[in-house]
N, C-alpha and C. Protein backbone atom coordinates (compact mmCIF):
# COMPACT_ATOMS: atom_id res chain seq x y z
N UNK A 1 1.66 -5.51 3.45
CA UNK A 1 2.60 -5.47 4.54
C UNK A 1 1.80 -5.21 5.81
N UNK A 2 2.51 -6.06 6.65
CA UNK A 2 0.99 -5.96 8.30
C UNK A 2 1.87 -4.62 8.91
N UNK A 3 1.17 -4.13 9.58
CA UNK A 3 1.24 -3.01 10.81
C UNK A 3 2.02 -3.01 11.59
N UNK A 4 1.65 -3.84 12.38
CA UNK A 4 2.83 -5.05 13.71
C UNK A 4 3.84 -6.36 13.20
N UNK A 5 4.53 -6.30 13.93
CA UNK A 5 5.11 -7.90 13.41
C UNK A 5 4.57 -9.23 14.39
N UNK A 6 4.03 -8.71 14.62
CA UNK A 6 3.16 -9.66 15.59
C UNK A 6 1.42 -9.64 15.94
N UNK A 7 0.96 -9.95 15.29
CA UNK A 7 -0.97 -9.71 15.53
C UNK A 7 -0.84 -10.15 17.17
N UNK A 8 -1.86 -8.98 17.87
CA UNK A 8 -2.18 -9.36 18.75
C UNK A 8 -4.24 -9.55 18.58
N UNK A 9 -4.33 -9.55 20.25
CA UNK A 9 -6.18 -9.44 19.94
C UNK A 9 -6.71 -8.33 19.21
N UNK A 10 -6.24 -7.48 19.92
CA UNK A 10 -6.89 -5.87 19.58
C UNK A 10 -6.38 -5.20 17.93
N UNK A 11 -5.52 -5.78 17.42
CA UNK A 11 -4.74 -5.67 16.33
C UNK A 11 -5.28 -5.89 15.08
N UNK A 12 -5.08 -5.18 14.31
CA UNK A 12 -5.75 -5.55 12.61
C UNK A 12 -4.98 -6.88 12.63
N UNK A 13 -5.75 -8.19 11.86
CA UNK A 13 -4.95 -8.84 11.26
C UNK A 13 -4.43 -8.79 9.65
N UNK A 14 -4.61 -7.37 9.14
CA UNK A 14 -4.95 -7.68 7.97
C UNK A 14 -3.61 -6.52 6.94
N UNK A 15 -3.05 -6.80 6.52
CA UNK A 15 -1.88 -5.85 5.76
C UNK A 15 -2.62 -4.12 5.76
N UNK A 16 -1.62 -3.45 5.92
CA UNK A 16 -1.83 -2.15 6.01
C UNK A 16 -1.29 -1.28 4.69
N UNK A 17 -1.87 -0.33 4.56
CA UNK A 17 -1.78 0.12 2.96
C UNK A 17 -0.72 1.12 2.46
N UNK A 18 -0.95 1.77 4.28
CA UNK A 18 0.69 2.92 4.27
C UNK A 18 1.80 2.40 4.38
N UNK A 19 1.96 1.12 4.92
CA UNK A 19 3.03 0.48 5.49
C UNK A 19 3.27 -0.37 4.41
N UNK A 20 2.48 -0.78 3.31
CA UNK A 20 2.84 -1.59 1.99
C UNK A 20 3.25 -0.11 0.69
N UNK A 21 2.98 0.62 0.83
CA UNK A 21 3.47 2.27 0.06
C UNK A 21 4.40 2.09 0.30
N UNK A 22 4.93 2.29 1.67
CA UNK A 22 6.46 2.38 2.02
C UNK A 22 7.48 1.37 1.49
N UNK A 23 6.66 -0.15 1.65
CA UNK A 23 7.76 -1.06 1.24
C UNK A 23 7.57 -0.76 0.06
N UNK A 24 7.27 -0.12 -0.96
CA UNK A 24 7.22 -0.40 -2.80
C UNK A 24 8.37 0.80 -2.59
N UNK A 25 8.35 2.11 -2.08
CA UNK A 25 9.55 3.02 -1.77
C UNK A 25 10.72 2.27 -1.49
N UNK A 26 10.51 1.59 -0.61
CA UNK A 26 12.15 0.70 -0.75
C UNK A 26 12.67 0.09 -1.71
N UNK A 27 11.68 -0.60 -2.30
CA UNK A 27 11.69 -1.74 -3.28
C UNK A 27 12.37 0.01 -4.20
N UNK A 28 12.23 0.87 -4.82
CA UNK A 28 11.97 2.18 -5.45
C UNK A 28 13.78 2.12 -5.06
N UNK A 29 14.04 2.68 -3.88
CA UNK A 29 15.62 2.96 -3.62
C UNK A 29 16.27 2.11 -3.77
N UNK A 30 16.12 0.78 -3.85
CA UNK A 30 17.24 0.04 -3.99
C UNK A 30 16.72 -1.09 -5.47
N UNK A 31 16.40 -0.39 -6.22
CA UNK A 31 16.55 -0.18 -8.07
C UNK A 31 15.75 -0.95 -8.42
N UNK A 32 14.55 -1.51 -7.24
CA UNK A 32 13.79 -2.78 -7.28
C UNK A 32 12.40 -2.36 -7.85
N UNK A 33 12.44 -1.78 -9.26
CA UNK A 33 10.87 -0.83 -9.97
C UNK A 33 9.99 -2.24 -9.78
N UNK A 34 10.27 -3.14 -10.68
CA UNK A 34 9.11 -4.46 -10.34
C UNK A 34 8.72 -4.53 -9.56
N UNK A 35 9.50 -4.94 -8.77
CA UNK A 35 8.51 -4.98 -7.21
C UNK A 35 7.77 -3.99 -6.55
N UNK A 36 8.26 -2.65 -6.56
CA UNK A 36 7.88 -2.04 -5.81
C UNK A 36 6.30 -1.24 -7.26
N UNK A 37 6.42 -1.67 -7.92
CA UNK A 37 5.28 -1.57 -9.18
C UNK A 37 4.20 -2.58 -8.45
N UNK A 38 4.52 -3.24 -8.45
CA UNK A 38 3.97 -4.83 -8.25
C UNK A 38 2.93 -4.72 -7.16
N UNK A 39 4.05 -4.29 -5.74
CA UNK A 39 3.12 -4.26 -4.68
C UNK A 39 1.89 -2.84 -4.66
N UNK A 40 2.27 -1.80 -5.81
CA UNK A 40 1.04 -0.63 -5.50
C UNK A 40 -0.12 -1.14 -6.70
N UNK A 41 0.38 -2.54 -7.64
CA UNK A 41 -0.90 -2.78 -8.54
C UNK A 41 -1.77 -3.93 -7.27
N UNK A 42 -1.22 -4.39 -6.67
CA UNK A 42 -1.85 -5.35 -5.48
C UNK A 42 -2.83 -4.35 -5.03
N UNK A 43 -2.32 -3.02 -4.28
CA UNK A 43 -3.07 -1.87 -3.62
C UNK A 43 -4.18 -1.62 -4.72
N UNK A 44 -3.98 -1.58 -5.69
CA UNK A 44 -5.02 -0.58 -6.99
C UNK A 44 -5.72 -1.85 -6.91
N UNK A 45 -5.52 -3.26 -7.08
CA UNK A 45 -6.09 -4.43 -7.39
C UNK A 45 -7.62 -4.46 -6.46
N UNK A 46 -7.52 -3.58 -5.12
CA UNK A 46 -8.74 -3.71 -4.19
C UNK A 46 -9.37 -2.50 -4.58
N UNK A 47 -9.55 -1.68 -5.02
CA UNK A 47 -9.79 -0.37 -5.46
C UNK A 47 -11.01 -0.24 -6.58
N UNK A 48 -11.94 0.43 -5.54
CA UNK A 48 -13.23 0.08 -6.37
C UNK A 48 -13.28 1.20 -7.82
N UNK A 49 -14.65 1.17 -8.47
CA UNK A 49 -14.52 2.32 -9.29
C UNK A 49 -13.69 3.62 -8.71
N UNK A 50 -13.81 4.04 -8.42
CA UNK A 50 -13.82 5.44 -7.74
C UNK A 50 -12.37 5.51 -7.49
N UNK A 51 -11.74 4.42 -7.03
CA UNK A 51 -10.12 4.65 -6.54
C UNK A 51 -9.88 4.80 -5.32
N UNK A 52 -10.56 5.05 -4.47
CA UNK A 52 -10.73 5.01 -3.05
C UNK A 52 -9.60 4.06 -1.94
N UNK A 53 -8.90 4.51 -1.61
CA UNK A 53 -8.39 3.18 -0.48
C UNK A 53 -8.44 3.60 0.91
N UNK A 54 -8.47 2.30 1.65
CA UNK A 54 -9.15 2.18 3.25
C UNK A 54 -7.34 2.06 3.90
N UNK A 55 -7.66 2.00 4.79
CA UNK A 55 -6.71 1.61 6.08
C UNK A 55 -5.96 0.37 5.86
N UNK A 56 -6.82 -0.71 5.79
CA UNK A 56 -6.36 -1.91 6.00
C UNK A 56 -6.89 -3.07 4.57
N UNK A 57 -6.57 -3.90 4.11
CA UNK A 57 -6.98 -4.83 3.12
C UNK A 57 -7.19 -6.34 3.50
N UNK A 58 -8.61 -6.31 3.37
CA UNK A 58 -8.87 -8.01 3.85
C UNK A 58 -8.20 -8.98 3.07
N UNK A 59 -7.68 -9.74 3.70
CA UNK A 59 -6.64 -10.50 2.40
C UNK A 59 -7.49 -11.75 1.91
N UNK A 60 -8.70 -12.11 2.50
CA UNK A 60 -9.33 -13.03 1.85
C UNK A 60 -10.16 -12.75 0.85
N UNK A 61 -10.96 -10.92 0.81
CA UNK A 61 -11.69 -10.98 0.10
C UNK A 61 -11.21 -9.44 -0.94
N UNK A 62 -10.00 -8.84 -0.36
CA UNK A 62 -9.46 -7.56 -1.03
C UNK A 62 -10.30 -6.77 -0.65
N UNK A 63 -11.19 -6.77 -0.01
CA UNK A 63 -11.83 -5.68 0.47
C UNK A 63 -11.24 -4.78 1.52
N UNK A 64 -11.32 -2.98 1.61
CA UNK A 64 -11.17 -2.35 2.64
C UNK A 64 -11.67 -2.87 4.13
N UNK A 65 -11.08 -2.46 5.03
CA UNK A 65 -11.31 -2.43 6.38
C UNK A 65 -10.58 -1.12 6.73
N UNK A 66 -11.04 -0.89 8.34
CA UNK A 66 -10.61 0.23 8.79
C UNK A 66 -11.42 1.81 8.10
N UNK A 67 -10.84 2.60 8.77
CA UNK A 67 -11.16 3.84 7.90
C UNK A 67 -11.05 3.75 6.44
N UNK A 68 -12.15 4.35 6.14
CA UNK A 68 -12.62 4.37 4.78
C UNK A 68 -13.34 6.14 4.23
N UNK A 69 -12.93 6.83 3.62
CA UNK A 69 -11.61 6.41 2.59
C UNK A 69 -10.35 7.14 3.61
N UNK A 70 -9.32 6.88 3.38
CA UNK A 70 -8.17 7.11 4.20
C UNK A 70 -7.09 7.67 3.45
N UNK A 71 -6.83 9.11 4.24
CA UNK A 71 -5.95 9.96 3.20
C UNK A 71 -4.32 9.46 3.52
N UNK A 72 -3.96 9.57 4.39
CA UNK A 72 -2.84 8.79 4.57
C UNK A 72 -2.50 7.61 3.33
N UNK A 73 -3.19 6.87 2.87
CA UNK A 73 -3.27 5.32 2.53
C UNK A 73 -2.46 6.30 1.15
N UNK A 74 -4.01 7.00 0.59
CA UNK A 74 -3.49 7.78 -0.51
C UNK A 74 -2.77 8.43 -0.47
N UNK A 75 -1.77 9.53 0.33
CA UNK A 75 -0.83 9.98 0.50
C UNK A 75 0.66 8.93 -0.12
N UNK A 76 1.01 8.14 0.90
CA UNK A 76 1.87 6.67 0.57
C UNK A 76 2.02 6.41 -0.63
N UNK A 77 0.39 5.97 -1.56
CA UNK A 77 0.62 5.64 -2.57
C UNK A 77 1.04 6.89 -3.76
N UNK A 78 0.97 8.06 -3.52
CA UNK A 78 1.09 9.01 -4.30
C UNK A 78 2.39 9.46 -4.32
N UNK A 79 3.35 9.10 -3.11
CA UNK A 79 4.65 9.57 -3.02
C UNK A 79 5.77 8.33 -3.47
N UNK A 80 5.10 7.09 -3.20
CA UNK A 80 5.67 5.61 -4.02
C UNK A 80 5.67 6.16 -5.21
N UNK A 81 4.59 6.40 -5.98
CA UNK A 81 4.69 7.00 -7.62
C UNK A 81 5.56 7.80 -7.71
N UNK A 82 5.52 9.14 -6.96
CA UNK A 82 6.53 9.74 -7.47
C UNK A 82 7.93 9.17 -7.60
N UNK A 83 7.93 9.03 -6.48
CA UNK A 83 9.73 8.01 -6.19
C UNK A 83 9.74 6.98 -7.56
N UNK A 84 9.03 6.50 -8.06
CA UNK A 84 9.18 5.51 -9.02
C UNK A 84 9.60 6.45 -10.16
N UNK A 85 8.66 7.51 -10.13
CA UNK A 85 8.75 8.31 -11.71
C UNK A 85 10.13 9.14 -11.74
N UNK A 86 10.44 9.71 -10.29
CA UNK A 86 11.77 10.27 -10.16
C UNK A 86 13.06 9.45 -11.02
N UNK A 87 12.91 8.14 -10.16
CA UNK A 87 13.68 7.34 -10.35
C UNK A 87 14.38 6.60 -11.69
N UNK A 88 13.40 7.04 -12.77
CA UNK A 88 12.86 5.97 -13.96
C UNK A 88 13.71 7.28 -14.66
N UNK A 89 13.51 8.52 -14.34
CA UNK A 89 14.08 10.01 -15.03
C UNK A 89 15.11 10.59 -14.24
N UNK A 90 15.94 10.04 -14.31
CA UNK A 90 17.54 10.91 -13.86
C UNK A 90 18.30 10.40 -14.71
């Protein structure tokens, strides 16, 4: 999921990792587990040994950009999980 809805010059062109967390949370509230599964195995899919994620994801080569490693990014993805696991147990 990009940052802006519009790339400018100065602008990442490249999907952002907190802002793709969030959409799998939506996908999460409105009963959508696949998808919102889907888009944090895309996130894990760039994720070197270590587990590490950056800011931003080059979409040509899955590689990080931006800050590296980036707690935020991991934050997102850690609270998408929960919301999934909540969700899966009520």
């Amino acid at each position: 999921m990009y940052r802006y809805k519009l790339q400018e010059k100065d602008r990442p062109n490249h999907p952002f990792v907190l802002c793709s967390s969030w959409l799998s949370r939506v996908y999460t509230l409105l009963g959508r587990q696949e998808d919102a599964l889907a888009v944090l195995e895309k996130i894990a899919d760039s994720c070197g040994p270590l587990k590490l994620l950056g800011e931003n994801i080059d979409s040509k080569n899955s590689m990080f950009l931006g800050n590296f490693p980036q707690g935020f990014a991991h934050a997102g993805v850690v609270m998408a999980l929960k919301d999934i696991y909540d969700k899966a147990n009520k």
